[in-house]
N, C-alpha and C. Protein backbone atom coordinates (compact mmCIF):
# COMPACT_ATOMS: atom_id res chain seq x y z
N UNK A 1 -36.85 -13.58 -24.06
CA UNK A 1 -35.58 -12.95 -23.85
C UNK A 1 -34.44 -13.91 -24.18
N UNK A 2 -34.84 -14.80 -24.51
CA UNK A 2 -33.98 -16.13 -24.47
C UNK A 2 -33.15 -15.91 -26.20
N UNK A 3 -33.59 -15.30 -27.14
CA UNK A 3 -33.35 -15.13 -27.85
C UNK A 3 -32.49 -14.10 -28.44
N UNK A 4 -32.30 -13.02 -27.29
CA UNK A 4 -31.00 -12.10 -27.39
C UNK A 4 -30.17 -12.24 -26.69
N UNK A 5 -28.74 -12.19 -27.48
CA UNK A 5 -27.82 -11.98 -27.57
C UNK A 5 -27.67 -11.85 -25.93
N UNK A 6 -26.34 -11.93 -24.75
CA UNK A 6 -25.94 -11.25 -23.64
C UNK A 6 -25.42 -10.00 -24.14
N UNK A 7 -24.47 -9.92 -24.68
CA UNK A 7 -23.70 -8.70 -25.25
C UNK A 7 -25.23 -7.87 -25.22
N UNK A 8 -25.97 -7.78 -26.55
CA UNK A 8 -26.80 -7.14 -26.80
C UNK A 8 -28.31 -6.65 -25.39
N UNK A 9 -28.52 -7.94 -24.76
CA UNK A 9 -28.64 -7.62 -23.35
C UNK A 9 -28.23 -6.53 -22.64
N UNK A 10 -27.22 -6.74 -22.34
CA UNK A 10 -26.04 -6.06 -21.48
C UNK A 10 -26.21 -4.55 -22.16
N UNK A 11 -26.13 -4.45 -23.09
CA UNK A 11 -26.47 -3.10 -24.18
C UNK A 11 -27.34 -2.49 -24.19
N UNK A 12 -28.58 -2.64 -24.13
CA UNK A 12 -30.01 -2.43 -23.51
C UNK A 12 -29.92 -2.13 -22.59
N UNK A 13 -29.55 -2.89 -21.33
CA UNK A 13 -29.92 -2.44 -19.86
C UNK A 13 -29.09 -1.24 -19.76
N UNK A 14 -27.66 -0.95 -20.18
CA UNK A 14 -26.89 -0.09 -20.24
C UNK A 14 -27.73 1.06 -20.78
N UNK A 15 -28.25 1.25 -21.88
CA UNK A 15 -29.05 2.00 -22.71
C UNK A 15 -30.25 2.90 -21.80
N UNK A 16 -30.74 1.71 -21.31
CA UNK A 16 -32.23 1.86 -20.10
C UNK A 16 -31.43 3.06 -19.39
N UNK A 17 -30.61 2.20 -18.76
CA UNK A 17 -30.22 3.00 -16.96
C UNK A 17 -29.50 4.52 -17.74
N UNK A 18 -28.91 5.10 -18.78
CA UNK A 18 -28.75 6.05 -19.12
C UNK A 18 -30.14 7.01 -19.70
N UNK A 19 -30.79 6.35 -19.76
CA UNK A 19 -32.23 6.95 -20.17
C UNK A 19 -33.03 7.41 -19.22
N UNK A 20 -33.06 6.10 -18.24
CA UNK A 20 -34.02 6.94 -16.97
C UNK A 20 -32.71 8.21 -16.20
N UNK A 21 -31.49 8.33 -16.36
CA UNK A 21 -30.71 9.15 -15.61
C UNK A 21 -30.82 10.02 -16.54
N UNK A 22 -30.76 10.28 -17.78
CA UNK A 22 -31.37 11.68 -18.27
C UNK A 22 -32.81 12.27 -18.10
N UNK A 23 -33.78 11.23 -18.17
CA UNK A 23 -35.08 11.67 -17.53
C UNK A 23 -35.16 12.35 -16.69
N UNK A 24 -34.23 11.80 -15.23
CA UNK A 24 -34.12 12.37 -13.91
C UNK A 24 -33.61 13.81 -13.91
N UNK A 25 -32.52 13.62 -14.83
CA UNK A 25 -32.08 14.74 -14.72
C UNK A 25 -33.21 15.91 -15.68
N UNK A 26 -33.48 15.60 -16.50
CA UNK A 26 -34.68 16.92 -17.50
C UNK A 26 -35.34 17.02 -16.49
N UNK A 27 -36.65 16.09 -15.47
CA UNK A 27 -37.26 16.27 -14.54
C UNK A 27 -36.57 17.38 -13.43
N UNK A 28 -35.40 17.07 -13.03
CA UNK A 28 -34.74 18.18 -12.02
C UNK A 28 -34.84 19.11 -12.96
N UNK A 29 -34.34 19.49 -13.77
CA UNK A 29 -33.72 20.76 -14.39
C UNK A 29 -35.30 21.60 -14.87
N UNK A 30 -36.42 20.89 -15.01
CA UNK A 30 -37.63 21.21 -15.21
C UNK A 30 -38.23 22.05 -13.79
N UNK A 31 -37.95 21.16 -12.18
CA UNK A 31 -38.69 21.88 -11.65
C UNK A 31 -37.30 22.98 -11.19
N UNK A 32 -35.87 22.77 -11.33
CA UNK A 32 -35.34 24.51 -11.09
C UNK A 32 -36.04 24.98 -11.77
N UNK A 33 -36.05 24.80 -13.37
CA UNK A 33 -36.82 26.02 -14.20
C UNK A 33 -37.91 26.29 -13.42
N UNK A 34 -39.00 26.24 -13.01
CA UNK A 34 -39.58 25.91 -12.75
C UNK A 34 -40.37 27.33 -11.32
N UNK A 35 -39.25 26.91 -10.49
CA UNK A 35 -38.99 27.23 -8.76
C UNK A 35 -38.67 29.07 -9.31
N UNK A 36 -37.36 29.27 -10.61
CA UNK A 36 -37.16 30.04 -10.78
C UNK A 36 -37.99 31.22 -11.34
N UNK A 37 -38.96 30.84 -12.13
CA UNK A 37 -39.60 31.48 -12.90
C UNK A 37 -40.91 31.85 -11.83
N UNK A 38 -41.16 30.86 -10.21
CA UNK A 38 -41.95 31.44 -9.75
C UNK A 38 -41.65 32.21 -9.29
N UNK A 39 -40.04 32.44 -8.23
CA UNK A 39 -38.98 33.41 -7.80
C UNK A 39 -38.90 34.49 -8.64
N UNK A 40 -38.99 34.64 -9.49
CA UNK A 40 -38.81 35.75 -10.83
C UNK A 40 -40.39 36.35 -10.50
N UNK A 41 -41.36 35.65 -10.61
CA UNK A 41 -42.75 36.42 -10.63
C UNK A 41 -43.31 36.66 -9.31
N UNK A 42 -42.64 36.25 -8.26
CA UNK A 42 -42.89 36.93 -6.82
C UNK A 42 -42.13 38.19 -6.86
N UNK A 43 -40.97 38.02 -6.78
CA UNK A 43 -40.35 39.32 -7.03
C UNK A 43 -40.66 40.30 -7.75
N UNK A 44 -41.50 40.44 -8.92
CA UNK A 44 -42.04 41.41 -9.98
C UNK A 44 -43.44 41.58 -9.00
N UNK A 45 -43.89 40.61 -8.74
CA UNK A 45 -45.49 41.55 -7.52
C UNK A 45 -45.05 42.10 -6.67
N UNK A 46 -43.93 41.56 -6.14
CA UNK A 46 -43.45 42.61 -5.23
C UNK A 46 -43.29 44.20 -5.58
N UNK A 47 -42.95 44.05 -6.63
CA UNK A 47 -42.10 45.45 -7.14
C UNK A 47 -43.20 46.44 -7.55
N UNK A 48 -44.04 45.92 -8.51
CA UNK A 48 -45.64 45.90 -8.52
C UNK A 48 -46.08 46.95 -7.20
N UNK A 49 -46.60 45.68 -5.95
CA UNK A 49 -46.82 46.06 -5.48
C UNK A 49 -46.49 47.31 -4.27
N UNK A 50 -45.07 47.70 -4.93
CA UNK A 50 -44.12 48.88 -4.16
C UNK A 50 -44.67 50.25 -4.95
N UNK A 51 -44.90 49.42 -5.70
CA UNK A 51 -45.23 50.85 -7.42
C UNK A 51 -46.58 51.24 -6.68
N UNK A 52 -47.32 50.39 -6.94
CA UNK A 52 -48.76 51.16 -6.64
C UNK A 52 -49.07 51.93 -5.43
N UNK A 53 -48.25 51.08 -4.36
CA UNK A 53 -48.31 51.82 -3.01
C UNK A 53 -48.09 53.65 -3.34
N UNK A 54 -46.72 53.58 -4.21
CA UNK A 54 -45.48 54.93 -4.12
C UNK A 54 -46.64 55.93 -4.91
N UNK A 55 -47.60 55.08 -6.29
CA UNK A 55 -48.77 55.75 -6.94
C UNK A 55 -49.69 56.21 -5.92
N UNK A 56 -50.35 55.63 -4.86
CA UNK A 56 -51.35 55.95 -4.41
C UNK A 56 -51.11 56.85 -3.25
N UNK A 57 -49.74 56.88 -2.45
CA UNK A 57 -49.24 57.75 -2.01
C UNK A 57 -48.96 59.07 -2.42
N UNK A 58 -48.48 59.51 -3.61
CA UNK A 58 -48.50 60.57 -4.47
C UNK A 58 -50.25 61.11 -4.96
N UNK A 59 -51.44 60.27 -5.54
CA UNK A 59 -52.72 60.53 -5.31
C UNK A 59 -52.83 61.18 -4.09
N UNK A 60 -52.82 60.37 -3.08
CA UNK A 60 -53.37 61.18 -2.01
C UNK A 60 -52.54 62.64 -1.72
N UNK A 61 -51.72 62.86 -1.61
CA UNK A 61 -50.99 64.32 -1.85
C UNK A 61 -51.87 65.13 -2.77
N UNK A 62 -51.92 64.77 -4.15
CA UNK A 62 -52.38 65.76 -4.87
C UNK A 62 -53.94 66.32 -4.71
N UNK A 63 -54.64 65.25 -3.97
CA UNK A 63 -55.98 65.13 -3.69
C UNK A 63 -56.18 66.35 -2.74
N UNK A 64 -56.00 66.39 -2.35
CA UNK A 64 -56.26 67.95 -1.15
C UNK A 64 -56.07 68.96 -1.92
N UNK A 65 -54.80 69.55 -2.32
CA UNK A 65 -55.42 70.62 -3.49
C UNK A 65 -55.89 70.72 -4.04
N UNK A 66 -56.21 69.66 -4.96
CA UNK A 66 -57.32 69.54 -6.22
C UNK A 66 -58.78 69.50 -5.45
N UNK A 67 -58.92 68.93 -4.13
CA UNK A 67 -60.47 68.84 -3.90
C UNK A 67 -60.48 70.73 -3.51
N UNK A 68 -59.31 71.16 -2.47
CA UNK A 68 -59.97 72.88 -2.35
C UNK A 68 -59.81 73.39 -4.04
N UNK A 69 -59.09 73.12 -4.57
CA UNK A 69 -59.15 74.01 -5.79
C UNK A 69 -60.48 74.14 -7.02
N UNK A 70 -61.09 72.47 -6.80
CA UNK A 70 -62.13 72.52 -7.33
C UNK A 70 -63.58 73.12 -6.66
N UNK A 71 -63.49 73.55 -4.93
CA UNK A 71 -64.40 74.15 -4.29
C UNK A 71 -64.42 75.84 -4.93
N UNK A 72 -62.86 75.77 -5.14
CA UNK A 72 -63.01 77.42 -5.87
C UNK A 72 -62.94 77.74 -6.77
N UNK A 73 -63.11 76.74 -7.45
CA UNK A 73 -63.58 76.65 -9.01
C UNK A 73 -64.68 76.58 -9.34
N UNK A 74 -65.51 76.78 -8.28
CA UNK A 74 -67.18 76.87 -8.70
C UNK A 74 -67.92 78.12 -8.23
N UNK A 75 -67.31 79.16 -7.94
CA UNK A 75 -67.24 80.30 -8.46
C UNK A 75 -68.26 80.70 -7.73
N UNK A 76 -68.57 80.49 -5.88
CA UNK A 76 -69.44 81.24 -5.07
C UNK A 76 -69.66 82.30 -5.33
N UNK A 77 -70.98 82.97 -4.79
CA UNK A 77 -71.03 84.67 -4.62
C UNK A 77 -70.63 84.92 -3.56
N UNK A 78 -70.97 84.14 -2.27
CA UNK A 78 -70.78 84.48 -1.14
C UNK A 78 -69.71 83.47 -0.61
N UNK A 79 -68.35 83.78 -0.61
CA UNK A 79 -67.59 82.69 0.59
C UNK A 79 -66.64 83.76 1.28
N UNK A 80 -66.55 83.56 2.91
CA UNK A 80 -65.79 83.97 3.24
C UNK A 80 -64.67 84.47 3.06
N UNK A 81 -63.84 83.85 2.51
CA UNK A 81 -62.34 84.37 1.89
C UNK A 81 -62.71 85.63 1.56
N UNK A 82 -63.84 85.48 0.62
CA UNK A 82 -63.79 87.02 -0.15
C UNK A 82 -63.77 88.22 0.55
N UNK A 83 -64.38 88.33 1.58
CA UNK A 83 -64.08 89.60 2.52
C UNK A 83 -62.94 89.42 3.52
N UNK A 84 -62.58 88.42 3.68
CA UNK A 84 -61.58 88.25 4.92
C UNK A 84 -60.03 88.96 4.04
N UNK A 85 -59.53 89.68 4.65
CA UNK A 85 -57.57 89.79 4.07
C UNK A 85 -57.14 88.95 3.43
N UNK A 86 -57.01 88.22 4.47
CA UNK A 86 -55.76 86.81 4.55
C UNK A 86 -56.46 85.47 4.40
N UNK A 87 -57.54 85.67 3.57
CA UNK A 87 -58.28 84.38 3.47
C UNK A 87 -57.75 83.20 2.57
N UNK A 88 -57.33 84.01 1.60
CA UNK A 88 -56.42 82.84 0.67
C UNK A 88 -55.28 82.59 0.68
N UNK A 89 -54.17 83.77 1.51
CA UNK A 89 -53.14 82.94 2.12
C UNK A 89 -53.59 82.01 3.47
N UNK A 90 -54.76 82.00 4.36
CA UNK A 90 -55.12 81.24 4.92
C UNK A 90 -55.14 79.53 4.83
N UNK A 91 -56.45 79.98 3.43
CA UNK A 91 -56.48 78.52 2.59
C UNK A 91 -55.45 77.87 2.01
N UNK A 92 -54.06 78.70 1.74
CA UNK A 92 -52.83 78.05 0.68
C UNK A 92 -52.18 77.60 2.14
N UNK A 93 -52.03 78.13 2.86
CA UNK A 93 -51.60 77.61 4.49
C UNK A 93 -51.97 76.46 4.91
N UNK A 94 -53.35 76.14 5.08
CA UNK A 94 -54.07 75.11 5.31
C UNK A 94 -53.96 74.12 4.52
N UNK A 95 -53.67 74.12 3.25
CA UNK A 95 -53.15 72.87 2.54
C UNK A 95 -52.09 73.03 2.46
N UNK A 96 -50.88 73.76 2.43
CA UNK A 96 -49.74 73.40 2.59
C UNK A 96 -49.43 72.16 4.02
N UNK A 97 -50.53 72.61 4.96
CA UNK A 97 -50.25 71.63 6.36
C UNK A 97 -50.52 70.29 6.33
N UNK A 98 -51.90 70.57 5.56
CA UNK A 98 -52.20 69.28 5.33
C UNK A 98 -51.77 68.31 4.65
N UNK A 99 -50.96 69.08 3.52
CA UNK A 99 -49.77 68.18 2.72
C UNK A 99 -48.75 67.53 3.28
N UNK A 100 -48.51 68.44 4.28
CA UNK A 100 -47.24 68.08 4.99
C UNK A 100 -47.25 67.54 6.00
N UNK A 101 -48.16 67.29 6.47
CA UNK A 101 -48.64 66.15 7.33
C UNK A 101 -49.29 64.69 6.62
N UNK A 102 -50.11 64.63 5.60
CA UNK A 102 -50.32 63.63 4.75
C UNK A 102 -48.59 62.88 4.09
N UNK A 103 -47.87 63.73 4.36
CA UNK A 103 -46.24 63.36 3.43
C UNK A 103 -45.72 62.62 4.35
N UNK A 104 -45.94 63.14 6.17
CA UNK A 104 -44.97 62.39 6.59
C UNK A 104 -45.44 61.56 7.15
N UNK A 105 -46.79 61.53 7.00
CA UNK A 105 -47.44 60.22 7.68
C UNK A 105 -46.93 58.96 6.71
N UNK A 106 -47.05 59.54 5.35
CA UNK A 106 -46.90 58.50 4.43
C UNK A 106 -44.98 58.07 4.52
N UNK A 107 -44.49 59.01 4.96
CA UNK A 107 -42.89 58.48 4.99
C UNK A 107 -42.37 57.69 6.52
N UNK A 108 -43.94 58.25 7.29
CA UNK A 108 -43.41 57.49 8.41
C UNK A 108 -43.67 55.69 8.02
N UNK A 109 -44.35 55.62 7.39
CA UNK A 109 -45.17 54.41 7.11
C UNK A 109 -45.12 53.45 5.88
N UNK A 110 -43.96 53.96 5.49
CA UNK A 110 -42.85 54.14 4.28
C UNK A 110 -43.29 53.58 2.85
N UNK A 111 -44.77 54.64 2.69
CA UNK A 111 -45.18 54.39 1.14
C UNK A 111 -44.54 55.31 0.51
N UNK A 112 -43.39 55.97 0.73
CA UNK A 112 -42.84 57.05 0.08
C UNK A 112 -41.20 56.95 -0.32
């Protein structure tokens, strides 16, 4: 070291200590980036996971009609309804209730 310059010394160390303070600083600015982009992708599972709830809430609704509708879609000889009056406003009754009780369970419980 004996062989450089002070000036030029002095110039270097100056040089150094601005180098490691930009380091420091890319390092900070690396882990905001960083913090943010995990903040960004919690928030999207969240949202995610609001979606699928609001999906599987709506499934289960449609599921009760579709399971009686596919019972009478297989085209018995013998089912009750058929002689009863009021058998199929019975059955449209009976899932209307059950809908509407499956709805507000789900709004009490606020997948809806």
């Amino acid at each position: 070291m004996a062989d450089i310059p002070t000036n030029v010394a002095a110039y270097l160390r100056d040089v150094a200590d601005h180098h490691q303070r930009a380091t420091e600083r890319i390092i900070g600015f690396d882990e905001l980036v960083a913090g943010i982009l995990n903040a960004s992708t919690a928030q999207l599972s969240v949202q995610q996971n609001s979606d699928m709830r609001r999906i599987s809430a709506m499934a289960a609704l449609i599921a009760v009609p579709t399971v009686v509708a596919g019972v009478y879609g297989m085209n018995f000889e013998h089912m009750p309804e058929l002689t009863c009056r009021y058998g199929y406003p019975a059955v449209l009754t009976v899932i209307a209730v059950v809908c509407t009780l499956i709805h507000r369970a789900l709004r009490r419980n606020k997948w809806l």
